[in-house]
N, C-alpha and C. Protein backbone atom coordinates (compact mmCIF):
# COMPACT_ATOMS: atom_id res chain seq x y z
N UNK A 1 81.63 1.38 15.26
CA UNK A 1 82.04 0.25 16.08
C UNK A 1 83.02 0.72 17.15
N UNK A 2 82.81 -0.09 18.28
CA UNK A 2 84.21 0.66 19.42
C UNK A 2 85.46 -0.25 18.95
N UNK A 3 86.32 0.09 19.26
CA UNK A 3 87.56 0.49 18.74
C UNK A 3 88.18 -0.40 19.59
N UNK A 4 87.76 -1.25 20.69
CA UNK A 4 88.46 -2.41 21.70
C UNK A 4 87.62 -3.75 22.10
N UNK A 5 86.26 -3.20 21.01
CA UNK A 5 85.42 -4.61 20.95
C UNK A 5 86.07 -6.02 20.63
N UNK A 6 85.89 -7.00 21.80
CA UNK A 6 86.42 -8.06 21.54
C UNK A 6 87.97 -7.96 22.44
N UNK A 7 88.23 -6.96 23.16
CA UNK A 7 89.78 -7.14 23.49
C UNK A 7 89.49 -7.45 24.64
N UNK A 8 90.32 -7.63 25.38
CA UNK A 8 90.40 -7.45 27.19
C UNK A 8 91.52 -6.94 27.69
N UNK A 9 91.62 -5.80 28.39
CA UNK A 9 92.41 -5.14 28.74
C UNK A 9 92.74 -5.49 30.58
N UNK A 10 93.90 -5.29 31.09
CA UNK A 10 94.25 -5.32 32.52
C UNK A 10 94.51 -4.51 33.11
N UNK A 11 93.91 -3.24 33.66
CA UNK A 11 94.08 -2.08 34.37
C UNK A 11 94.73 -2.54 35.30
N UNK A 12 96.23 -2.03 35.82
CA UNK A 12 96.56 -1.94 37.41
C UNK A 12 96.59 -0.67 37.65
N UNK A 13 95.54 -0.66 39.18
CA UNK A 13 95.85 0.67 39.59
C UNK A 13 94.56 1.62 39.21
N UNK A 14 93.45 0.19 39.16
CA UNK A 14 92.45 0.77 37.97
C UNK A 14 91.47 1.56 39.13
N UNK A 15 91.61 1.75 40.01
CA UNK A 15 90.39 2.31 41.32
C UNK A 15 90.55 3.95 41.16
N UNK A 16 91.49 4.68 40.64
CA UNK A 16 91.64 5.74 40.74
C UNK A 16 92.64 6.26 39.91
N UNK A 17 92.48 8.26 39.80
CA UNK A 17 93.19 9.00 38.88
C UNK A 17 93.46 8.26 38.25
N UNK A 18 94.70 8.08 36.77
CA UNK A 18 94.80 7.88 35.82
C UNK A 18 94.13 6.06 35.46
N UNK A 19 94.40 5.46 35.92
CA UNK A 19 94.24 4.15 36.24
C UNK A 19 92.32 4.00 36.13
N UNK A 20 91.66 4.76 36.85
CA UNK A 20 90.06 4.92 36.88
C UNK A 20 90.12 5.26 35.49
N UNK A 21 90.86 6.55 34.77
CA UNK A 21 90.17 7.16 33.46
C UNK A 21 90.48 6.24 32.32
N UNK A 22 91.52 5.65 32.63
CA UNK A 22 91.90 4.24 31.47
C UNK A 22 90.70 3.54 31.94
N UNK A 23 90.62 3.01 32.72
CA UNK A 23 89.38 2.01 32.58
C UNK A 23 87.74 2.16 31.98
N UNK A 24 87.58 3.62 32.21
CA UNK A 24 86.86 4.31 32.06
C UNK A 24 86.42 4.25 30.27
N UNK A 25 87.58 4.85 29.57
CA UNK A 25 87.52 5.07 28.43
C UNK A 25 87.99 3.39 27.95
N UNK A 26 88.61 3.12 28.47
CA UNK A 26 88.25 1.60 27.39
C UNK A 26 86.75 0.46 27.47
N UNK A 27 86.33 0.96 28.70
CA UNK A 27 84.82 0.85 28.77
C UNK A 27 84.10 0.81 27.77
N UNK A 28 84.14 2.15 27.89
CA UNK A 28 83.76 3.37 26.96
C UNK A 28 83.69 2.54 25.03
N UNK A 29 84.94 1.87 25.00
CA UNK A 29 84.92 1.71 23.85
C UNK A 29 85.17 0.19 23.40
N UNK A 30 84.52 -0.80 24.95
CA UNK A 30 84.05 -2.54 24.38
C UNK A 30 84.96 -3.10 24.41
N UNK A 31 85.62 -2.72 25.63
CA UNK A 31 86.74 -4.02 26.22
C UNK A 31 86.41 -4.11 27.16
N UNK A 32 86.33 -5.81 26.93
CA UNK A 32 86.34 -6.22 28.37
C UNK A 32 87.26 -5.92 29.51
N UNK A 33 87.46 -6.13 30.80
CA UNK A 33 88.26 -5.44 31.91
C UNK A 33 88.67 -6.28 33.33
N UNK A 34 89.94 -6.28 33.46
CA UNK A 34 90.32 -7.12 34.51
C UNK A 34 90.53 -5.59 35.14
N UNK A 35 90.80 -5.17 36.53
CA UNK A 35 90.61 -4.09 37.14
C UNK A 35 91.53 -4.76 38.50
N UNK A 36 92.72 -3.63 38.81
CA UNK A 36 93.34 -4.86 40.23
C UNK A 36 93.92 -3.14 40.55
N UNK A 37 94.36 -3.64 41.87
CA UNK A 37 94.45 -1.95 42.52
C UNK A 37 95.39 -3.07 43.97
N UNK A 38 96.03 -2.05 44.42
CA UNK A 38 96.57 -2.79 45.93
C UNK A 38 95.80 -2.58 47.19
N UNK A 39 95.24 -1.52 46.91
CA UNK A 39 93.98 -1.32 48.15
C UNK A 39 92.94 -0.33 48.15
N UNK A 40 92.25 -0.15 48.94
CA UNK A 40 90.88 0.56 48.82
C UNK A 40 90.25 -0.10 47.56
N UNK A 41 89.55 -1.09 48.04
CA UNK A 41 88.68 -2.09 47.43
C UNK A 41 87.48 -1.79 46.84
N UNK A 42 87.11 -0.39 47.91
CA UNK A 42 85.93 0.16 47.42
C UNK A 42 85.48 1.20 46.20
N UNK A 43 86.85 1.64 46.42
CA UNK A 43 87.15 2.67 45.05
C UNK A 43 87.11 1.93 43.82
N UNK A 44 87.87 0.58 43.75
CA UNK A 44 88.09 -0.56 42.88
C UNK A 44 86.48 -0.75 42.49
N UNK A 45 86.21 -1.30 43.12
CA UNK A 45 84.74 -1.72 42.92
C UNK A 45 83.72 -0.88 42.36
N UNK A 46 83.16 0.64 42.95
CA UNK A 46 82.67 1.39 42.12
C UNK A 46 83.29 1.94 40.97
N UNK A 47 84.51 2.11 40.44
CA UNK A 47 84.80 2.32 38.78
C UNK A 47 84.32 0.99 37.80
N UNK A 48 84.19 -0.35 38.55
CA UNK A 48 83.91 -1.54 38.02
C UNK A 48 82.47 -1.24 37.39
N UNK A 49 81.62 -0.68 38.83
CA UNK A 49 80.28 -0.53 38.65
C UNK A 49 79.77 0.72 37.11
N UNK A 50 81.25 1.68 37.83
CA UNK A 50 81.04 2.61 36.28
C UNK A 50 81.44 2.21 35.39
N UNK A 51 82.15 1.51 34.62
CA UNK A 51 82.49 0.41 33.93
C UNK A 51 81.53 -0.02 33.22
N UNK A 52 80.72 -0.87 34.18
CA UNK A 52 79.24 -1.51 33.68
C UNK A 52 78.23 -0.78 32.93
N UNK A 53 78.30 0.45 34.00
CA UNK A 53 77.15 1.82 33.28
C UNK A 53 77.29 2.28 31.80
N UNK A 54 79.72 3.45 31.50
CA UNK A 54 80.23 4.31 30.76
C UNK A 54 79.73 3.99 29.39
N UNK A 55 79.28 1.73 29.15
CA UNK A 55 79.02 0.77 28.01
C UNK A 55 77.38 0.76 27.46
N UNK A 56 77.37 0.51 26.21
CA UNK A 56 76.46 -0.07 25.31
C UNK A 56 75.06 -1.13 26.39
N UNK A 57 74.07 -0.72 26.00
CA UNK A 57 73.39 -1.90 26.22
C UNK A 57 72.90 -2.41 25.57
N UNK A 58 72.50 -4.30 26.05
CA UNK A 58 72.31 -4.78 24.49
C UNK A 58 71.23 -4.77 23.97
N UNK A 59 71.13 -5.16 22.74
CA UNK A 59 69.65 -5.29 22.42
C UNK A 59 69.43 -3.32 21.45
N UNK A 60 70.56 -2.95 21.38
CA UNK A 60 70.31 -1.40 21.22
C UNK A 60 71.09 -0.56 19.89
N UNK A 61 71.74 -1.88 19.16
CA UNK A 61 72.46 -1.57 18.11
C UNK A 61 71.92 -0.57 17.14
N UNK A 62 70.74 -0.96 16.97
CA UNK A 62 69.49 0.35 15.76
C UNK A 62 69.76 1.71 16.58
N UNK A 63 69.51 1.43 17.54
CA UNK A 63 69.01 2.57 18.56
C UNK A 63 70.96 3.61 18.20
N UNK A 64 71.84 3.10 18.65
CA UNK A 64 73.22 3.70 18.88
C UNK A 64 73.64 4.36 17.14
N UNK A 65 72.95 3.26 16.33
CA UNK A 65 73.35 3.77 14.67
C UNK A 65 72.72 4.77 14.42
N UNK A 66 70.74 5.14 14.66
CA UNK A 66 70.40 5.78 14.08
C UNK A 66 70.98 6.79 14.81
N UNK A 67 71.29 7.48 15.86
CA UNK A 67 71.66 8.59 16.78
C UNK A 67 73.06 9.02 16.09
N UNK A 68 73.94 8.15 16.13
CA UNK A 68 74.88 8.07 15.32
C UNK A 68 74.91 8.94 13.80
N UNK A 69 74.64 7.97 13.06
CA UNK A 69 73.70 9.00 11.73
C UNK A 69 73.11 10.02 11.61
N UNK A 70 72.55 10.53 13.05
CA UNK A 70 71.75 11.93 13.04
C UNK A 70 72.78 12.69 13.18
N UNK A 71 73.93 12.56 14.13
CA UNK A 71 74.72 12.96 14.23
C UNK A 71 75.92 13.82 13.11
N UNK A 72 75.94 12.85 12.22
CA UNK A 72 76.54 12.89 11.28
C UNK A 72 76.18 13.77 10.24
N UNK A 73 74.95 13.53 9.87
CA UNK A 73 74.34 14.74 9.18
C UNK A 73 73.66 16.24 9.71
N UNK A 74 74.23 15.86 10.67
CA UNK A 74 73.98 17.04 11.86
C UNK A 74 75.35 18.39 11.27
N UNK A 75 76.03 17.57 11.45
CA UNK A 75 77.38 18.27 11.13
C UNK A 75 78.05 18.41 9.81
N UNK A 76 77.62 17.58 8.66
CA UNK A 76 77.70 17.87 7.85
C UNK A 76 76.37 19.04 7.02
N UNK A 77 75.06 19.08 7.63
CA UNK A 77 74.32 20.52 7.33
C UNK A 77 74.94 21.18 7.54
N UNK A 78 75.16 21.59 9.12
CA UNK A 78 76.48 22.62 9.49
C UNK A 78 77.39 22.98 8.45
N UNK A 79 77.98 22.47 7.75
CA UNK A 79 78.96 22.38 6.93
C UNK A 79 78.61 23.24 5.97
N UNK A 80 77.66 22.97 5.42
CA UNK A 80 76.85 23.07 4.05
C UNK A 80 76.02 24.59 4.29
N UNK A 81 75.17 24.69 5.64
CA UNK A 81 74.40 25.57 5.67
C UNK A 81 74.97 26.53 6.27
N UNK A 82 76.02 26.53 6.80
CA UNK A 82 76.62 27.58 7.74
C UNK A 82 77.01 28.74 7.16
N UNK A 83 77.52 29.26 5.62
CA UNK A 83 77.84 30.21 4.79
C UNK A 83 76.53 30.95 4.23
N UNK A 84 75.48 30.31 4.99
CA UNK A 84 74.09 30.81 4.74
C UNK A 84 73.64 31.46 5.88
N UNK A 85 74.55 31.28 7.07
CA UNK A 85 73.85 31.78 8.53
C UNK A 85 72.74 31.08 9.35
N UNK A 86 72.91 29.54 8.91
CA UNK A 86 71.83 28.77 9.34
C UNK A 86 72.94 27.75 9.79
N UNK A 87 72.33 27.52 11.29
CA UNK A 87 73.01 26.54 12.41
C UNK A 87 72.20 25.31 11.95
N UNK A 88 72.78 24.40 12.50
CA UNK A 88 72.09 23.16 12.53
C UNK A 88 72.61 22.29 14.05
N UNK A 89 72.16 21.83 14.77
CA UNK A 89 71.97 21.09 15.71
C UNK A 89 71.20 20.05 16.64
N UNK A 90 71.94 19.33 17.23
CA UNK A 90 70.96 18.44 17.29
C UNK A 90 71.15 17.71 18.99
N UNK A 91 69.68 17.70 19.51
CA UNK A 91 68.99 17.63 21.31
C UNK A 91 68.93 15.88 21.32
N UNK A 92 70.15 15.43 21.68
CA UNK A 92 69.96 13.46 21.99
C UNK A 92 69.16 13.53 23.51
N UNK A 93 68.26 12.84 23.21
CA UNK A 93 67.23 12.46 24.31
C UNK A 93 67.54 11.02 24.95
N UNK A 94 66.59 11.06 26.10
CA UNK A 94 66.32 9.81 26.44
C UNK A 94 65.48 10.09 27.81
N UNK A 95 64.66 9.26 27.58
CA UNK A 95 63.75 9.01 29.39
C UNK A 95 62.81 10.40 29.32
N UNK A 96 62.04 10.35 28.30
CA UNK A 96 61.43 12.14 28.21
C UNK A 96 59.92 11.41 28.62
N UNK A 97 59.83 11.94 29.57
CA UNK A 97 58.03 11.63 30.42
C UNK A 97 57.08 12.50 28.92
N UNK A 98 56.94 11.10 28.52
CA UNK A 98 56.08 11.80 26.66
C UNK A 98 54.79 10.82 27.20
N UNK A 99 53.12 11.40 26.58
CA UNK A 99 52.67 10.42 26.55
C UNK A 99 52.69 9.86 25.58
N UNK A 100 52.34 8.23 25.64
CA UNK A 100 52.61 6.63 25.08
C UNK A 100 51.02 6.72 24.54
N UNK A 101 51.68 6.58 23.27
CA UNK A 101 50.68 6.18 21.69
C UNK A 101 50.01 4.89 22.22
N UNK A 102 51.00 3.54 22.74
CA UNK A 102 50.23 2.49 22.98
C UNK A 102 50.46 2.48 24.39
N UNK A 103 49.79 3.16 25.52
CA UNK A 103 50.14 2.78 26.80
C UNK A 103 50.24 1.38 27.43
N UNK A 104 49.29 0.11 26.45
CA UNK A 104 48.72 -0.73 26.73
C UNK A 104 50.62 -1.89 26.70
N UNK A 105 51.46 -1.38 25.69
CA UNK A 105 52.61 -2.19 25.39
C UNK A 105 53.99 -1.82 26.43
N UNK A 106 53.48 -1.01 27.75
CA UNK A 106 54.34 -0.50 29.11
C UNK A 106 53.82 -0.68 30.01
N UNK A 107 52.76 -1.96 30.28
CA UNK A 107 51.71 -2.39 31.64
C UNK A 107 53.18 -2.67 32.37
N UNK A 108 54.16 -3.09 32.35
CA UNK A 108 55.27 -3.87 33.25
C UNK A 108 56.28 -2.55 33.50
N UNK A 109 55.95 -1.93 32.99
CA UNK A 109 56.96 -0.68 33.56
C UNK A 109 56.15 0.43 34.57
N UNK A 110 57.02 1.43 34.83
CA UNK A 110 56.75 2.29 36.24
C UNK A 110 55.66 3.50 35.44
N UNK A 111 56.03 4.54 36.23
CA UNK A 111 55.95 5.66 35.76
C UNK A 111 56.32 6.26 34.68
N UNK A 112 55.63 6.89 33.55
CA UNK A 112 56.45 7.43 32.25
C UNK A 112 57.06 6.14 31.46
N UNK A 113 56.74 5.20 31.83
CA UNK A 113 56.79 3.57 30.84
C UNK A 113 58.39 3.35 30.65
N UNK A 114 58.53 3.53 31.98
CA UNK A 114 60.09 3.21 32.36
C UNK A 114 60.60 2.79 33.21
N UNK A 115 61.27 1.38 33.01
CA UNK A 115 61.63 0.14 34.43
C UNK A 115 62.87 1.14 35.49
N UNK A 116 62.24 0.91 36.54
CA UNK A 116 63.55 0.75 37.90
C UNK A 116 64.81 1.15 37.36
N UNK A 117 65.27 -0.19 36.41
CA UNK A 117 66.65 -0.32 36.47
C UNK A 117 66.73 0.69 35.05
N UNK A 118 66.31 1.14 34.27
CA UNK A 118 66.52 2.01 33.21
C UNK A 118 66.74 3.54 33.76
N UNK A 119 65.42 3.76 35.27
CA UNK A 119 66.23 5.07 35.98
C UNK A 119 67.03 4.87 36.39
N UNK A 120 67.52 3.66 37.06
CA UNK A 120 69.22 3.71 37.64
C UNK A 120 70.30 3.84 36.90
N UNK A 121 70.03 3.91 35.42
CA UNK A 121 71.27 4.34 34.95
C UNK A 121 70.95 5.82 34.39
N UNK A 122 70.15 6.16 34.84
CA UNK A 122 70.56 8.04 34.74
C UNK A 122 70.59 8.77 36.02
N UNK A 123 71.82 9.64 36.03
CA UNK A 123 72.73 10.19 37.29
C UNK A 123 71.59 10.93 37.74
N UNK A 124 70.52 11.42 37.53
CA UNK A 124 69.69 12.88 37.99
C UNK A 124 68.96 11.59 38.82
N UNK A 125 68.20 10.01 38.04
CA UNK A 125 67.63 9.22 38.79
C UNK A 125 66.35 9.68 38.54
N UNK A 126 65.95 10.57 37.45
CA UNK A 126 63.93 10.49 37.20
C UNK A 126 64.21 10.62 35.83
N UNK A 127 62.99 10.74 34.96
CA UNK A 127 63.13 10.85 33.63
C UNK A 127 62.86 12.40 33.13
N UNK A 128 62.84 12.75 32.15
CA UNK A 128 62.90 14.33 31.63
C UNK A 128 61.27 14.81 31.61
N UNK A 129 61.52 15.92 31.47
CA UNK A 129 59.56 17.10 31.28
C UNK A 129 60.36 17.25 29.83
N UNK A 130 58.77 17.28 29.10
CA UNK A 130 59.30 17.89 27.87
C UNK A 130 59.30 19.00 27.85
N UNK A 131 59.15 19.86 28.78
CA UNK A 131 58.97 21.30 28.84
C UNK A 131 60.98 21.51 29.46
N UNK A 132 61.58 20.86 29.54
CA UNK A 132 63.42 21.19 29.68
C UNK A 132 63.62 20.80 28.18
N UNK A 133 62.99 19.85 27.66
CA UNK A 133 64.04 19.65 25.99
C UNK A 133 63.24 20.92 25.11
N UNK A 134 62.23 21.10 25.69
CA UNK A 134 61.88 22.63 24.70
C UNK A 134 62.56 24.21 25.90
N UNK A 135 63.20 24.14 26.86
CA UNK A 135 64.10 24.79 27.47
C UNK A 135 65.50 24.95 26.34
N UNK A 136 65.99 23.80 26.10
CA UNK A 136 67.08 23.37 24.96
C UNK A 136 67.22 24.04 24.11
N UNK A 137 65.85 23.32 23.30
CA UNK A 137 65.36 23.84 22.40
C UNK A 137 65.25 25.42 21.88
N UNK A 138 64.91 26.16 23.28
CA UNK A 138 65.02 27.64 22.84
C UNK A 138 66.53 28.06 22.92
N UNK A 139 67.20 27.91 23.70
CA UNK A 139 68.18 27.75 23.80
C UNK A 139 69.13 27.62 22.33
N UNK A 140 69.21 26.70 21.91
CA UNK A 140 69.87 26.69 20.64
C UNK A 140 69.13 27.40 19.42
N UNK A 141 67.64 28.06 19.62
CA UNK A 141 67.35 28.69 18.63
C UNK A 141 68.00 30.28 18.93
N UNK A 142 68.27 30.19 19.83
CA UNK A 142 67.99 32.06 20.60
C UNK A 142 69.66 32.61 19.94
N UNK A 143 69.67 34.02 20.25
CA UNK A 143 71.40 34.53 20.02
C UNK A 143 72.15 33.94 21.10
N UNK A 144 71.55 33.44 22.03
CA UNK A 144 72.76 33.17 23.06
C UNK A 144 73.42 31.86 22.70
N UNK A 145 72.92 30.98 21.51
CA UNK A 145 73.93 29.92 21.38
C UNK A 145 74.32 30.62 19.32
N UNK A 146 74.18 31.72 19.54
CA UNK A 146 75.12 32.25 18.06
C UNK A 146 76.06 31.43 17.39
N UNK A 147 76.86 30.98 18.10
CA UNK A 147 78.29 30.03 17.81
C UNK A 147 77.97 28.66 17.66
N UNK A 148 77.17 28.59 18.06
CA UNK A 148 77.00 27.03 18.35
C UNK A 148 76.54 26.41 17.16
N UNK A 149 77.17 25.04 16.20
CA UNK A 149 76.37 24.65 14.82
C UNK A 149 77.02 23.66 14.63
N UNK A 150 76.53 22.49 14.34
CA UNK A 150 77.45 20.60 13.83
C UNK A 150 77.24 19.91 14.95
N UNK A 151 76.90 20.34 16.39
CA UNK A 151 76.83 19.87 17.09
C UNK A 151 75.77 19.65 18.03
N UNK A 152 76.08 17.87 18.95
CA UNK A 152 74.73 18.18 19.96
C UNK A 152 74.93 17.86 21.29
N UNK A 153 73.61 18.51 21.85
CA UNK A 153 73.06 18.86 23.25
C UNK A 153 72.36 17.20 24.02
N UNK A 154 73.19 17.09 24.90
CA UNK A 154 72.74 15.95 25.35
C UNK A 154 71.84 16.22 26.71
N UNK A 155 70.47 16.12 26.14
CA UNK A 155 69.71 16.25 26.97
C UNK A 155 68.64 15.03 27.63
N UNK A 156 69.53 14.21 28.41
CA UNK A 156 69.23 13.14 29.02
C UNK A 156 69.25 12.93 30.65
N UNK A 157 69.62 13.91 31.24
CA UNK A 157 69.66 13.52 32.46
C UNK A 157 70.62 12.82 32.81
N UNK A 158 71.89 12.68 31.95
CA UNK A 158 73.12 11.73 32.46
C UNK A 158 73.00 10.21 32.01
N UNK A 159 72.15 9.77 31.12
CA UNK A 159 72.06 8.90 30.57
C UNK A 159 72.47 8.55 29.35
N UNK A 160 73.76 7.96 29.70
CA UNK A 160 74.21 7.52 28.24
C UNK A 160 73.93 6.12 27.38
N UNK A 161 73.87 5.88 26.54
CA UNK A 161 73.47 4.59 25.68
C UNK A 161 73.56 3.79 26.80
């Protein structure tokens, strides 16, 4: 659960440096947000807009738990398997141009069975090849991520929940 769900917080000063990253992270964690600054309106306004983005969308509670949970036992294998020399990690997706089992249940969406406004909230602005999450993929199998184990690779294109 976020940790300011249900609050409302009053950033002054919220358009920039410290003032943007408070707003930012209480976003981040389901408070609502009054946002006031003395000028440059415009700066004000786009942290608002990131604001809107940094948050949860609804309708997505299953979706945030099970990732959540993978997570968790992500790092606790780690834990467990690591005195064995076996990593464990884990590639969070989203927007991966896969083909669709039922193409017939994405007639209203675009390309890769994904609306407009679902690419506007990822920073790159297209959806993934599965040929970069198996890029990842080698990646965390290979020696060059040796160190690396409990943890994951967010391979979304800048798309967060």
């Amino acid at each position: 659960m976020q940790q300011l769900q249900g609050k409302t917080a009053l950033v002054a000063g919220g358009g920039r440096n410290n003032g943007k990253a408070i707003a930012l992270a209480f976003a981040r964690e389901g408070a609502d947000l009054i946002l006031v600054a003395r000028e440059k309106r415009a700066e004000l306004d786009q942290v608002a807009h990131d604001c809107e983005k940094l948050t949860s969308q609804p309708q997505r509670a299953h979706v945030v738990a099970s990732k959540t949970g993978l997570y968790g036992l992500i790092k606790a294998l780690a834990l467990e398997l690591g005195p064995y020399n076996i990593r464990a990690n884990l590639i969070a997706l989203s927007l991966i141009d896969n083909v669709r089992a039922n193409p017939e249940w994405y007639r209203d969406r675009g390309a890769g069975g994904h609306t407009d406004e679902e690419l506007a909230g990822v920073a790159l602005r297209r959806t993934g090849k599965p040929e970069e999450v198996a890029n990842v993929a080698v990646f965390l199998a290979s020696d060059q991520s040796s160190f690396v184990t409990g943890d994951r690779i967010m391979c979304n294109g800048g798309k967060y929940m």
